[in-house]
PDB file of N, CA and C in Angstrom:
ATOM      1  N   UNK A   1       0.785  10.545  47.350  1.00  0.00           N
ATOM      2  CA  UNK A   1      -0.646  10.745  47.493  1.00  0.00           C
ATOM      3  C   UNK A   1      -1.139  11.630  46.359  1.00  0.00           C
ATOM      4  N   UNK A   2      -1.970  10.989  45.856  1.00  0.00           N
ATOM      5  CA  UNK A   2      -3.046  11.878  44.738  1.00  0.00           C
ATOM      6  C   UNK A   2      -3.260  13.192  44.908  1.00  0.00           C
ATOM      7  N   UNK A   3      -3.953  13.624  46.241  1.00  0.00           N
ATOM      8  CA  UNK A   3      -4.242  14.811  46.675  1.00  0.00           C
ATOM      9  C   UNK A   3      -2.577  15.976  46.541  1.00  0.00           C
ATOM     10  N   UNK A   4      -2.125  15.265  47.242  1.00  0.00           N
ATOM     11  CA  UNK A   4      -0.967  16.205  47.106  1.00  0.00           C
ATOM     12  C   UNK A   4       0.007  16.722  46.161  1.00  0.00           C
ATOM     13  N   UNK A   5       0.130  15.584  44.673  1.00  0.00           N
ATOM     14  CA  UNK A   5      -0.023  16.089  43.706  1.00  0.00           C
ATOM     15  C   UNK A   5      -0.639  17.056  43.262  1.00  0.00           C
ATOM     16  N   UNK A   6      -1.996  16.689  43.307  1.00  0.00           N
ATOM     17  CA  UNK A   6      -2.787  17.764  42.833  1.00  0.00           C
ATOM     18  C   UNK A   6      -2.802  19.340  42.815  1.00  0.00           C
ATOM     19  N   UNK A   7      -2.694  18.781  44.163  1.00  0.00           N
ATOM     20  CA  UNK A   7      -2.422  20.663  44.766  1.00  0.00           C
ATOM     21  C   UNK A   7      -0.820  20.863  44.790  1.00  0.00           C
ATOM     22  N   UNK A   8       0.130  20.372  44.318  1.00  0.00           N
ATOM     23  CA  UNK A   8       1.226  20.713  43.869  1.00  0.00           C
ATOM     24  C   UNK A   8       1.311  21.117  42.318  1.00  0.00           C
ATOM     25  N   UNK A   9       0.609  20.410  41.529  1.00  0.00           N
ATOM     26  CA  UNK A   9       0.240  21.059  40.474  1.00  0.00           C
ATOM     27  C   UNK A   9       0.000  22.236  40.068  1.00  0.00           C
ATOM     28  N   UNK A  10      -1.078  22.712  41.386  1.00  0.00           N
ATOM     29  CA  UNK A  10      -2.125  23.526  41.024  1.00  0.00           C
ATOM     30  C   UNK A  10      -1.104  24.702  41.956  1.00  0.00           C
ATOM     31  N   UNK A  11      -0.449  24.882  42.486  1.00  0.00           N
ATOM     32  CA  UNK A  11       0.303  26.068  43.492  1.00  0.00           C
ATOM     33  C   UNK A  11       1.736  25.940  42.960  1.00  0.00           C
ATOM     34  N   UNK A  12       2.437  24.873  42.824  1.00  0.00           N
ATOM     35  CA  UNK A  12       3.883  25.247  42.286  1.00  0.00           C
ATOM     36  C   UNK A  12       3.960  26.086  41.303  1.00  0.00           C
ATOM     37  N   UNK A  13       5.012  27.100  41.159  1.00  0.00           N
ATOM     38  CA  UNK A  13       5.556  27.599  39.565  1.00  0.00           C
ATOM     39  C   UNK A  13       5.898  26.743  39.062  1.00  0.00           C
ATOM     40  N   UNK A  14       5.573  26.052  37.982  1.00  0.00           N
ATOM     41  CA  UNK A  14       5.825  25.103  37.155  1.00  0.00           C
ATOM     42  C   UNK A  14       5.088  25.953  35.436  1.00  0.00           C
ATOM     43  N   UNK A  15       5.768  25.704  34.352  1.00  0.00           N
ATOM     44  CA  UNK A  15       5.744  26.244  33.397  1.00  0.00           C
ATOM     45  C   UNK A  15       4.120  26.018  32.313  1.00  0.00           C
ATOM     46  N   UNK A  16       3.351  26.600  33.002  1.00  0.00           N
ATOM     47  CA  UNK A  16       1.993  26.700  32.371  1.00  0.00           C
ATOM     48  C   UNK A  16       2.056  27.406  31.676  1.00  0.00           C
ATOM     49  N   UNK A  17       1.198  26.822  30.416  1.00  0.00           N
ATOM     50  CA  UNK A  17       1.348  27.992  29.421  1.00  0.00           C
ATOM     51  C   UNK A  17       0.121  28.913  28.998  1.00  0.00           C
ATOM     52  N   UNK A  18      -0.083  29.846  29.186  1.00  0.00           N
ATOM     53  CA  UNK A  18      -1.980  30.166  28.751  1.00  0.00           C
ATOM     54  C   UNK A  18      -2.271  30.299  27.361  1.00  0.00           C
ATOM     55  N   UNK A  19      -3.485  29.809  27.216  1.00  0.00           N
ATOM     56  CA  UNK A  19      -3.956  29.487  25.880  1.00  0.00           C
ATOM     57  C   UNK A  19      -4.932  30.620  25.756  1.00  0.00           C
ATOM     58  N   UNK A  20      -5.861  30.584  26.945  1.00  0.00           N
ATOM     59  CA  UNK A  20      -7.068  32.000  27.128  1.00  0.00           C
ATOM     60  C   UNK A  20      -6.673  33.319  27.756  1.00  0.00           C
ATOM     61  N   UNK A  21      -6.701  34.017  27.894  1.00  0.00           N
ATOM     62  CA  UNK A  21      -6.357  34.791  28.245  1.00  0.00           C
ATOM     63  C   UNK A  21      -7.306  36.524  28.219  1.00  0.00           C
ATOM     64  N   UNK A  22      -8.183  36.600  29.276  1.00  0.00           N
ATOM     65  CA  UNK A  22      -9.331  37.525  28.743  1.00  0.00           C
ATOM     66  C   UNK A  22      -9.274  38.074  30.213  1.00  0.00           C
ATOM     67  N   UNK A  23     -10.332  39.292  30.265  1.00  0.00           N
ATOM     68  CA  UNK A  23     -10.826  39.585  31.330  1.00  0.00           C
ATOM     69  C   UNK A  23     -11.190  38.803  32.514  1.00  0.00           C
ATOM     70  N   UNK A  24     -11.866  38.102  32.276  1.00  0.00           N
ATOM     71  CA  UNK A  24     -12.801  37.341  33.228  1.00  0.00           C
ATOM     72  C   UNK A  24     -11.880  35.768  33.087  1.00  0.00           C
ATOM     73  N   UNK A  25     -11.207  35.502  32.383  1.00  0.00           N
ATOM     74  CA  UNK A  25     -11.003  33.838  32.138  1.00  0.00           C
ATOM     75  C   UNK A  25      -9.296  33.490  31.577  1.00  0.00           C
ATOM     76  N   UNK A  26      -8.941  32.722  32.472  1.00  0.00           N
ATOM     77  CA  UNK A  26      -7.351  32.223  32.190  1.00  0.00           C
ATOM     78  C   UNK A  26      -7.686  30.845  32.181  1.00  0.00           C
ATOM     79  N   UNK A  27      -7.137  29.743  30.780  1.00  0.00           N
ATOM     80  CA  UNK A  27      -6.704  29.258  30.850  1.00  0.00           C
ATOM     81  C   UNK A  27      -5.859  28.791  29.981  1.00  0.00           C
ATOM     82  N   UNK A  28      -4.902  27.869  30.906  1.00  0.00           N
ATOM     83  CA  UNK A  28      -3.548  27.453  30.854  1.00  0.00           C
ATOM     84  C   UNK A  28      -3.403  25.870  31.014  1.00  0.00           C
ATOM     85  N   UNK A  29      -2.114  25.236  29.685  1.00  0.00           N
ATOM     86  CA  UNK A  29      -2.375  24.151  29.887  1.00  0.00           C
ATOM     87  C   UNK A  29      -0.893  23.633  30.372  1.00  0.00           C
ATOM     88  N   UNK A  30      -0.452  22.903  31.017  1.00  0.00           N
ATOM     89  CA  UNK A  30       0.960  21.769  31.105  1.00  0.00           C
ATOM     90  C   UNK A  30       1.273  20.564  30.841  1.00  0.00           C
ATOM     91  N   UNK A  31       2.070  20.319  30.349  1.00  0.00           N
ATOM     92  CA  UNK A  31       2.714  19.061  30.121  1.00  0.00           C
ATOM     93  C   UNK A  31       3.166  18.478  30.905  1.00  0.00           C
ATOM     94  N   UNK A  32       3.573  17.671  31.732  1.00  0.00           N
ATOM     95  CA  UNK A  32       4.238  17.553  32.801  1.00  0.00           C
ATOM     96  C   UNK A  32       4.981  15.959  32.160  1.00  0.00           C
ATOM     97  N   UNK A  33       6.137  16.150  32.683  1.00  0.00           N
ATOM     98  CA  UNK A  33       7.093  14.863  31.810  1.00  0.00           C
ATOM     99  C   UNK A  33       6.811  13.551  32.267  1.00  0.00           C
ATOM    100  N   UNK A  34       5.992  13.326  34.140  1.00  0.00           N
ATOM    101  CA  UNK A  34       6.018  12.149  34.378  1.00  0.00           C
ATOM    102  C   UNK A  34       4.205  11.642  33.957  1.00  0.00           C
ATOM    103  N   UNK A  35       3.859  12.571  33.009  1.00  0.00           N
ATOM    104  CA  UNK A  35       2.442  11.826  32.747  1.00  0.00           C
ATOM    105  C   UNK A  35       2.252  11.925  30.996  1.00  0.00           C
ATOM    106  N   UNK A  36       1.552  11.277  30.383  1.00  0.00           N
ATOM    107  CA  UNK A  36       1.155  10.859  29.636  1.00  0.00           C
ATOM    108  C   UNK A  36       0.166  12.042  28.647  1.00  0.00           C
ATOM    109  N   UNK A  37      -0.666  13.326  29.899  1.00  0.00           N
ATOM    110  CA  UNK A  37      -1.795  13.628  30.193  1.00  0.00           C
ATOM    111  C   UNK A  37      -1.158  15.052  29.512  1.00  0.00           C
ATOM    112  N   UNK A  38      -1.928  15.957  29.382  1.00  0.00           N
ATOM    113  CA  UNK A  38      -2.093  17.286  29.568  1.00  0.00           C
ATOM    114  C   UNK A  38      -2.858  18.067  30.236  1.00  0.00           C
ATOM    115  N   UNK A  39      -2.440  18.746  31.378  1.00  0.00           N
ATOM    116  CA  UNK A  39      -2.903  19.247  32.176  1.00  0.00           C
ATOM    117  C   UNK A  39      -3.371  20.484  31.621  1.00  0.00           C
ATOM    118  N   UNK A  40      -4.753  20.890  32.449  1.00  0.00           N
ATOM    119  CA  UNK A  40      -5.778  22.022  31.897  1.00  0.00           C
ATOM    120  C   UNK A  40      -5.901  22.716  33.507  1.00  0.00           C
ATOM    121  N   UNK A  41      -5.763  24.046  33.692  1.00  0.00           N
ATOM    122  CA  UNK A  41      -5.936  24.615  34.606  1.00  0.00           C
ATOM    123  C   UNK A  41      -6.604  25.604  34.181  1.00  0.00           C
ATOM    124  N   UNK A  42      -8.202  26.428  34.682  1.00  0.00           N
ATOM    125  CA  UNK A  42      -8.886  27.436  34.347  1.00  0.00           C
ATOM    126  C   UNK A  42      -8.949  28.254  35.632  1.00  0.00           C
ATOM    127  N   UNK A  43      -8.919  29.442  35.282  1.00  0.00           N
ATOM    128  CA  UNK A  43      -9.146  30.420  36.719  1.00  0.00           C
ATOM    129  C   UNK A  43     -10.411  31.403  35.492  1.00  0.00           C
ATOM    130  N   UNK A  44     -11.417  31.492  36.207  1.00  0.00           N
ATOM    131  CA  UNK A  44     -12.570  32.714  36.058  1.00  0.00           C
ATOM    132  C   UNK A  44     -12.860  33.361  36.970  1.00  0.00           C
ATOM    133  N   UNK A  45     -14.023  34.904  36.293  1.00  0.00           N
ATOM    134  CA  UNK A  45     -14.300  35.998  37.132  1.00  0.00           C
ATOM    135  C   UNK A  45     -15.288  35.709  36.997  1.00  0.00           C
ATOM    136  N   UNK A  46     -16.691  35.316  37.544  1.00  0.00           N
ATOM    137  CA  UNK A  46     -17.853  35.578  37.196  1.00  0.00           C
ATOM    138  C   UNK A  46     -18.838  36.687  38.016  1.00  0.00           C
ATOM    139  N   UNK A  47     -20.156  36.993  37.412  1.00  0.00           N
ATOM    140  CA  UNK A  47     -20.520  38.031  37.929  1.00  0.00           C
ATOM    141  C   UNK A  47     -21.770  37.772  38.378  1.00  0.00           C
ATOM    142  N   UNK A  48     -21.626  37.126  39.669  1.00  0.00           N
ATOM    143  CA  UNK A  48     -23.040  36.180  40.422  1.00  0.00           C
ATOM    144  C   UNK A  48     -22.910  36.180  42.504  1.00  0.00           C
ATOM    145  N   UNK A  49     -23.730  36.305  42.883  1.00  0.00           N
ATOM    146  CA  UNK A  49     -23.232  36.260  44.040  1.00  0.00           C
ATOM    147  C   UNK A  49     -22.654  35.036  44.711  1.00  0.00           C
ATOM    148  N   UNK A  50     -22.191  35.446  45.866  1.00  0.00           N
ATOM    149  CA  UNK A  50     -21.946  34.173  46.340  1.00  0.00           C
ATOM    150  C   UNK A  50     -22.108  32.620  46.716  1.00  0.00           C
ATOM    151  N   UNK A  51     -23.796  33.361  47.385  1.00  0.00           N
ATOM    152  CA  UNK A  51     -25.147  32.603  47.512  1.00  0.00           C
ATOM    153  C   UNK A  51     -25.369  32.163  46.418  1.00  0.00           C
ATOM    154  N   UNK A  52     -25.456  32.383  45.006  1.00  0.00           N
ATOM    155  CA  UNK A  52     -25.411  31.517  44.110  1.00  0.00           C
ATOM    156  C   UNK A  52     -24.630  30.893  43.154  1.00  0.00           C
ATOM    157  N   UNK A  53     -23.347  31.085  43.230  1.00  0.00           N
ATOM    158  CA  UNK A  53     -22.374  30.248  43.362  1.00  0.00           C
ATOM    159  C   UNK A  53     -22.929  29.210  44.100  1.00  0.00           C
ATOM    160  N   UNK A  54     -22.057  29.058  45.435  1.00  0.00           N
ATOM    161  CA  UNK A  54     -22.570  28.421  46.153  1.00  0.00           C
ATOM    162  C   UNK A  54     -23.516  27.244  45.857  1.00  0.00           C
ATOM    163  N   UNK A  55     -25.241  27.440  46.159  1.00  0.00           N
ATOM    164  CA  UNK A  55     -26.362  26.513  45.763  1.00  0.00           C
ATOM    165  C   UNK A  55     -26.252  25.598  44.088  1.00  0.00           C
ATOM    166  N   UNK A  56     -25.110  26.837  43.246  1.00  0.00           N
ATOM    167  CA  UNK A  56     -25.049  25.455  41.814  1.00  0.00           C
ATOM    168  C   UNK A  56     -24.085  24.476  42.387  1.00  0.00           C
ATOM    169  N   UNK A  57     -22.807  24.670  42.737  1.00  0.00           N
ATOM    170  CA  UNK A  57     -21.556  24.245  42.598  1.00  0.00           C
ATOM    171  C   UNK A  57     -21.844  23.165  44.209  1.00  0.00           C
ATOM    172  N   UNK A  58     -22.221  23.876  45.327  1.00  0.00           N
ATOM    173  CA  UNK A  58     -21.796  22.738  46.283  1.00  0.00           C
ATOM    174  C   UNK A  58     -22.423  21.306  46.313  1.00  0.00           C
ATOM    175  N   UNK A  59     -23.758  21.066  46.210  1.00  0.00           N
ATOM    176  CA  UNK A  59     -24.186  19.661  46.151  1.00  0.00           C
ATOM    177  C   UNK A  59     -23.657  18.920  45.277  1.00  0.00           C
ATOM    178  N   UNK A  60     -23.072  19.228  44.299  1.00  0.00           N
ATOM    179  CA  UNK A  60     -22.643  17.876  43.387  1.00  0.00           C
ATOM    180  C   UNK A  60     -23.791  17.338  42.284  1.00  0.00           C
ATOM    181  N   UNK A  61     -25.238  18.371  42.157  1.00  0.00           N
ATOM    182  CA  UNK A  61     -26.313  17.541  41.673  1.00  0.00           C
ATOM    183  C   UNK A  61     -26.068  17.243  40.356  1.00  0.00           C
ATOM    184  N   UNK A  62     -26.049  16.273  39.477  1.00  0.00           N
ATOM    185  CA  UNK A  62     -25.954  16.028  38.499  1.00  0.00           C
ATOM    186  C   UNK A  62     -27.089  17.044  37.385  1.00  0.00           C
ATOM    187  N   UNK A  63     -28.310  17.213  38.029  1.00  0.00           N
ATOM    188  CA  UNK A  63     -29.740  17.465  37.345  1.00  0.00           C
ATOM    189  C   UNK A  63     -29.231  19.351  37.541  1.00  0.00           C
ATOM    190  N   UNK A  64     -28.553  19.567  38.606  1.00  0.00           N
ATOM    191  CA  UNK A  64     -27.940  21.085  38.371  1.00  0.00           C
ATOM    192  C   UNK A  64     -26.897  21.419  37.706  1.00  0.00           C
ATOM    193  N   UNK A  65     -25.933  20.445  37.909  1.00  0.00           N
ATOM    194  CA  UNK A  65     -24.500  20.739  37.030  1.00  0.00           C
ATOM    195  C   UNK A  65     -25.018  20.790  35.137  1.00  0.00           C
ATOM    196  N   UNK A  66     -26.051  19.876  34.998  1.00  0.00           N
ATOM    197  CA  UNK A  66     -26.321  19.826  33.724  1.00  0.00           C
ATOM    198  C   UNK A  66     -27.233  20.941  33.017  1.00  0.00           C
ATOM    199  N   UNK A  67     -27.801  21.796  33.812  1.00  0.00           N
ATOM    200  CA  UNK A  67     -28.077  23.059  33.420  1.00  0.00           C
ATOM    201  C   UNK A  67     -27.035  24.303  33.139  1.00  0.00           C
ATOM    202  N   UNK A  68     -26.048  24.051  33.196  1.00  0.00           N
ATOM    203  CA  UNK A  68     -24.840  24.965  32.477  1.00  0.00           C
ATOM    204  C   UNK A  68     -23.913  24.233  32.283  1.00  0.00           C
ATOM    205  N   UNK A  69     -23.791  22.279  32.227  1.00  0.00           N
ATOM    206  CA  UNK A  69     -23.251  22.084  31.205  1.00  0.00           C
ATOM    207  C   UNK A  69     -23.774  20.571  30.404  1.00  0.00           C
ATOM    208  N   UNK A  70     -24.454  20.723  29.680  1.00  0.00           N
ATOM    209  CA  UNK A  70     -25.475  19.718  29.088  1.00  0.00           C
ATOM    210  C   UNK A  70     -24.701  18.359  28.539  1.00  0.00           C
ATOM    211  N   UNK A  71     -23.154  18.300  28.762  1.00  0.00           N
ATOM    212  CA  UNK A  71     -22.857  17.300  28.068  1.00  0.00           C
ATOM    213  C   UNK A  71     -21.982  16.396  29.239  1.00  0.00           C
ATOM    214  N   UNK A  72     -22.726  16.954  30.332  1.00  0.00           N
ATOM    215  CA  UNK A  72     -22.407  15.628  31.382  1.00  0.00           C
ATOM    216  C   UNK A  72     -23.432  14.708  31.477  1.00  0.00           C
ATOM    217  N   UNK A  73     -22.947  13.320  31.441  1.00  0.00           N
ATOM    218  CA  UNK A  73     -23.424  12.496  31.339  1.00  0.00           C
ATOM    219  C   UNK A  73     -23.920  11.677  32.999  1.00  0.00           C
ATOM    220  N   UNK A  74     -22.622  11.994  33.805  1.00  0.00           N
ATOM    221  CA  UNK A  74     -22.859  11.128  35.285  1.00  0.00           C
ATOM    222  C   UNK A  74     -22.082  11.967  36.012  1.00  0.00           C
ATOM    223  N   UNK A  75     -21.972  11.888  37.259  1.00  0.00           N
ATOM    224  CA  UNK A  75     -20.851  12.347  38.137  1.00  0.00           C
ATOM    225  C   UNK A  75     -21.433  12.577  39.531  1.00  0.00           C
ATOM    226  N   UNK A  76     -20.450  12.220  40.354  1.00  0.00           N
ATOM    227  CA  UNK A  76     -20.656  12.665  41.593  1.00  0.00           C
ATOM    228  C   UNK A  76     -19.445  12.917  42.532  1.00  0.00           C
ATOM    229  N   UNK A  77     -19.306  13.309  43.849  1.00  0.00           N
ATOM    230  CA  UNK A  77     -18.307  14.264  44.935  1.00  0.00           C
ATOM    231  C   UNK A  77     -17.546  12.782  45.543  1.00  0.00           C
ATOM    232  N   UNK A  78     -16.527  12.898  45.161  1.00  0.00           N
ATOM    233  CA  UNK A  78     -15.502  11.307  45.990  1.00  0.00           C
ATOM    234  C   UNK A  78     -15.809  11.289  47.446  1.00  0.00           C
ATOM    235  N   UNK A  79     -14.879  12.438  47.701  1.00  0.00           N
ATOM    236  CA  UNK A  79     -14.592  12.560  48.822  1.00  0.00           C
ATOM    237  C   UNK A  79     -14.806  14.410  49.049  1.00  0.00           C
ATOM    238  N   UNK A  80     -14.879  14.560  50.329  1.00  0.00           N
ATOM    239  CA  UNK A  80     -14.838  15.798  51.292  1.00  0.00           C
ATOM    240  C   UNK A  80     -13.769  16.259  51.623  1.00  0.00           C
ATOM    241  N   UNK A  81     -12.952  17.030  51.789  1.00  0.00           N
ATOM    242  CA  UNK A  81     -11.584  17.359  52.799  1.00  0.00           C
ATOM    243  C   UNK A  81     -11.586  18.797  52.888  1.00  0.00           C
ATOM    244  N   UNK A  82     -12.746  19.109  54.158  1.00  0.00           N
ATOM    245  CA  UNK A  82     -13.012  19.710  54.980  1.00  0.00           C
ATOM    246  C   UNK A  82     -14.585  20.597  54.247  1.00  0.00           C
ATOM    247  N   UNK A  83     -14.582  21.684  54.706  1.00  0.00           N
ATOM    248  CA  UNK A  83     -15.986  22.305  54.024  1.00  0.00           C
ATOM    249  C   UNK A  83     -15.524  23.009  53.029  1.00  0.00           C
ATOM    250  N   UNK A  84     -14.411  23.401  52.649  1.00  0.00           N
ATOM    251  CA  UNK A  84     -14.084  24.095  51.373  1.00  0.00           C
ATOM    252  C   UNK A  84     -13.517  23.584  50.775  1.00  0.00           C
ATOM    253  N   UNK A  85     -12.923  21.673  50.353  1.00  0.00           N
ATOM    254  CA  UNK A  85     -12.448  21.563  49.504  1.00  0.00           C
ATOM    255  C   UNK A  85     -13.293  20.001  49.181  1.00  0.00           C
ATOM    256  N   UNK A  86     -13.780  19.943  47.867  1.00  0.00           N
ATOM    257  CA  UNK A  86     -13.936  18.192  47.585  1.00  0.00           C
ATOM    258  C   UNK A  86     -13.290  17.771  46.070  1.00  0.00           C
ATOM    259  N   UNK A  87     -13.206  16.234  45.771  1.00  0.00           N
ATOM    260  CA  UNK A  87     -12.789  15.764  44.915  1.00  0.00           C
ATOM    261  C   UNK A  87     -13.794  15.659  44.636  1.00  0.00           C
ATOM    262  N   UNK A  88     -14.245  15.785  42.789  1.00  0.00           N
ATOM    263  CA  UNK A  88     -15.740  15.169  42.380  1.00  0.00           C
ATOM    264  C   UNK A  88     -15.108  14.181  41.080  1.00  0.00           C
ATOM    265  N   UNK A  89     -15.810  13.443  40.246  1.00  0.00           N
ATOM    266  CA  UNK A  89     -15.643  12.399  39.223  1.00  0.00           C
ATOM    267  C   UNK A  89     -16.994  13.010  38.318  1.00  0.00           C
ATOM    268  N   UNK A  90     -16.895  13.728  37.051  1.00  0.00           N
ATOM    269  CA  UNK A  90     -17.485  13.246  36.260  1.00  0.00           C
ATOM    270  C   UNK A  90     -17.579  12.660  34.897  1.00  0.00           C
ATOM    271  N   UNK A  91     -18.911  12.201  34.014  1.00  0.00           N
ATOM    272  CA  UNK A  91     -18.083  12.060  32.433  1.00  0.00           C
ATOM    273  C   UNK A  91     -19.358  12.408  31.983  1.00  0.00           C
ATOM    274  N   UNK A  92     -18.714  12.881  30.712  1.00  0.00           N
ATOM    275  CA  UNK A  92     -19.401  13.986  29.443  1.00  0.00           C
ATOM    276  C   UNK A  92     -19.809  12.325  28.579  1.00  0.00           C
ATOM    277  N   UNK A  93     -20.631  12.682  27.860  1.00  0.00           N
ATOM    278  CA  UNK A  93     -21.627  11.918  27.050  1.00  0.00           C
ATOM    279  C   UNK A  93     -20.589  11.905  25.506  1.00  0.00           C
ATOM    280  N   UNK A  94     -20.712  10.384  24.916  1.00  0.00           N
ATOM    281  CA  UNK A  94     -19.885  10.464  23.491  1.00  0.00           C
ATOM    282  C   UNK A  94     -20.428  11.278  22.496  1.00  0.00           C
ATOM    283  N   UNK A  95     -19.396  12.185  22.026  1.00  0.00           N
ATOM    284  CA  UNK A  95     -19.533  12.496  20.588  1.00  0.00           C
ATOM    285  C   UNK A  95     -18.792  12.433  19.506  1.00  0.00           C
ATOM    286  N   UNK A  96     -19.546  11.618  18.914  1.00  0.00           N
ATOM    287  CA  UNK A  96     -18.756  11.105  17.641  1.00  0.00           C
ATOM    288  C   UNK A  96     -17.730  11.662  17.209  1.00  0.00           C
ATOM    289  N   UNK A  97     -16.463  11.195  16.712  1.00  0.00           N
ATOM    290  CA  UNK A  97     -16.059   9.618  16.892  1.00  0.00           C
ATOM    291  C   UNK A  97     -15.211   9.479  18.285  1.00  0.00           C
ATOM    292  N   UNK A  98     -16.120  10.790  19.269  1.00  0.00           N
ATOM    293  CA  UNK A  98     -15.253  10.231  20.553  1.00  0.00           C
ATOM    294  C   UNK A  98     -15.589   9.461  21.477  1.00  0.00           C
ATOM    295  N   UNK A  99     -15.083   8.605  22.007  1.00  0.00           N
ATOM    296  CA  UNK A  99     -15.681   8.214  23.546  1.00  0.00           C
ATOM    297  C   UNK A  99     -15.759   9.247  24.732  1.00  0.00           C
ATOM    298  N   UNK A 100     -17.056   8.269  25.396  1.00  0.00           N
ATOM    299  CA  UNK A 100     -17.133   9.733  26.541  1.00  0.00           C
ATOM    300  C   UNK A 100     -15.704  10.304  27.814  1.00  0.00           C
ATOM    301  N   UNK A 101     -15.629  11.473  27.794  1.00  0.00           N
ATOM    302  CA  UNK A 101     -14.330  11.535  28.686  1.00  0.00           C
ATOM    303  C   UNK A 101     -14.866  11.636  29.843  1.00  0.00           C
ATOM    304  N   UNK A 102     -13.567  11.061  30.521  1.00  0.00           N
ATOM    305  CA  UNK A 102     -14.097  10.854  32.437  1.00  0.00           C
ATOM    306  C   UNK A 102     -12.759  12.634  32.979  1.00  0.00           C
ATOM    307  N   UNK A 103     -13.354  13.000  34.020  1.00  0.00           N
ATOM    308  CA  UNK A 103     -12.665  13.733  34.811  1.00  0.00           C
ATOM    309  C   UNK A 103     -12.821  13.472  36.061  1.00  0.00           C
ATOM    310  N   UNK A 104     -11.692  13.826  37.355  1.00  0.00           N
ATOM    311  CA  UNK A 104     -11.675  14.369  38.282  1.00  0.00           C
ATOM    312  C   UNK A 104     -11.154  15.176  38.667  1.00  0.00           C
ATOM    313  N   UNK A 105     -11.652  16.291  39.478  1.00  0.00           N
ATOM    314  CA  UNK A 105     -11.585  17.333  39.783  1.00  0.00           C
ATOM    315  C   UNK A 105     -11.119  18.161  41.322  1.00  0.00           C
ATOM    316  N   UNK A 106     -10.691  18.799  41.531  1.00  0.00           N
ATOM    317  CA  UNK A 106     -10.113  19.228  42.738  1.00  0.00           C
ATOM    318  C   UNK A 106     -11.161  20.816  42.445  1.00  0.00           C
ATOM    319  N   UNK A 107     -12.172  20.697  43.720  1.00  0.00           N
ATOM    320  CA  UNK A 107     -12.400  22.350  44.352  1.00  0.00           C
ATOM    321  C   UNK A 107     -12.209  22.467  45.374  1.00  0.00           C
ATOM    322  N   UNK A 108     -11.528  23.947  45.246  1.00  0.00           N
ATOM    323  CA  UNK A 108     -10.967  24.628  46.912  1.00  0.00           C
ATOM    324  C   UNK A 108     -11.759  25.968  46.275  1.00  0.00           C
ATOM    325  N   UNK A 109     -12.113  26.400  47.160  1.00  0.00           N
ATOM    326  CA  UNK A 109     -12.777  27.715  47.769  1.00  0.00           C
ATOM    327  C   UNK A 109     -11.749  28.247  49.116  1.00  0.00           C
ATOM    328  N   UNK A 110     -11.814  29.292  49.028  1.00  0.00           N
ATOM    329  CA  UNK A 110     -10.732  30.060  49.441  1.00  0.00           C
ATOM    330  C   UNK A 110     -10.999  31.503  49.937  1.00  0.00           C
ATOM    331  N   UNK A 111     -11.161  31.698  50.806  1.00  0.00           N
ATOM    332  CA  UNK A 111     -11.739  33.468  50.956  1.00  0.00           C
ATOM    333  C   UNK A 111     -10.080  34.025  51.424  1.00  0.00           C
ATOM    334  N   UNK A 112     -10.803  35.250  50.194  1.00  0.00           N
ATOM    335  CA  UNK A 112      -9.067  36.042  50.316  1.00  0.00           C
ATOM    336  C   UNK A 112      -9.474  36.867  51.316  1.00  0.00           C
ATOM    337  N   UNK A 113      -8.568  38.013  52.067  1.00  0.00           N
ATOM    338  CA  UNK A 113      -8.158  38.731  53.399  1.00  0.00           C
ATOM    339  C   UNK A 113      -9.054  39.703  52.459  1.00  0.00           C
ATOM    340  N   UNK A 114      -9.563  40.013  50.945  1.00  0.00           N
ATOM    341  CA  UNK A 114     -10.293  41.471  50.790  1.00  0.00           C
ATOM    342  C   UNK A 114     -11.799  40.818  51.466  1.00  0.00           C
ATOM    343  N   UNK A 115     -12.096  39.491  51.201  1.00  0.00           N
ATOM    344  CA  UNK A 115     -13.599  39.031  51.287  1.00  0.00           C
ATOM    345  C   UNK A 115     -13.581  38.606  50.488  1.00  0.00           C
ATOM    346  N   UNK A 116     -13.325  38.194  48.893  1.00  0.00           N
ATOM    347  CA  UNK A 116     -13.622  37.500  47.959  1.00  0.00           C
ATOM    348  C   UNK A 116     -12.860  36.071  48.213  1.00  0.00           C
ATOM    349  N   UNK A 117     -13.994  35.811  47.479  1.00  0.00           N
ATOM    350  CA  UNK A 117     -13.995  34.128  47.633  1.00  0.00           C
ATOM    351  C   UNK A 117     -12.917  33.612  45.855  1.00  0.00           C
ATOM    352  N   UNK A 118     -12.663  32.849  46.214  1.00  0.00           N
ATOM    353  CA  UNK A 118     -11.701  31.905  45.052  1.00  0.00           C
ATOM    354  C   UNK A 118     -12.225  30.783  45.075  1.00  0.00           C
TER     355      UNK A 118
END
């Protein structure tokens, strides 16, 4: 199953390597031998409340996602699996001499035992 990959990806120790590495922002990329792909994993700190977190990130709106990031082209939420986690699909608009790239995406939200949310 797709899903369970995913989140085996994303929780196993498996040998990520970080490329970013800052205050606020990790990311790290993998190779993994049975794909083709290179895997990109980002963890950030941002400094916004919850409530707005929240109202950008949960609907899926295309006309909101594209106000902090202008080079999506389409996208929308697959599937649901449960209230804190969905699969979404989107793709970024071509720029020369690339074609446009497609993603999908895994969010989990997560409230840790201090109160902060992941």
């Amino acid at each position: 199953d797709i899903t369970e990959e995913m989140m085996r990806l994303l929780t196993e120790k498996l040998p990520w390597e970080p490329i970013i590495l800052s205050e606020n922002m990790e990311v790290s990329t993998l190779k993994h031998i049975s794909s083709e792909f290179l895997f990109i994993k980002a963890i950030s700190v941002i400094s916004a409340s919850l409530e707005s977190v929240k109202e950008v990130l949960t609907p899926g709106d295309v006309e909101i996602i594209r106000l902090y990031n202008p080079l999506m082209a389409k996208g929308h939420d697959i599937f649901y699996m449960g209230k804190n986690k969905k699969v979404s699909y989107s793709q970024t608009v071509p720029i020369w001499p690339c074609r446009p790239r497609e993603f999908v995406t895994l969010i989990h939200r997560k409230k840790l035992p201090n109160g902060d949310i992941l």
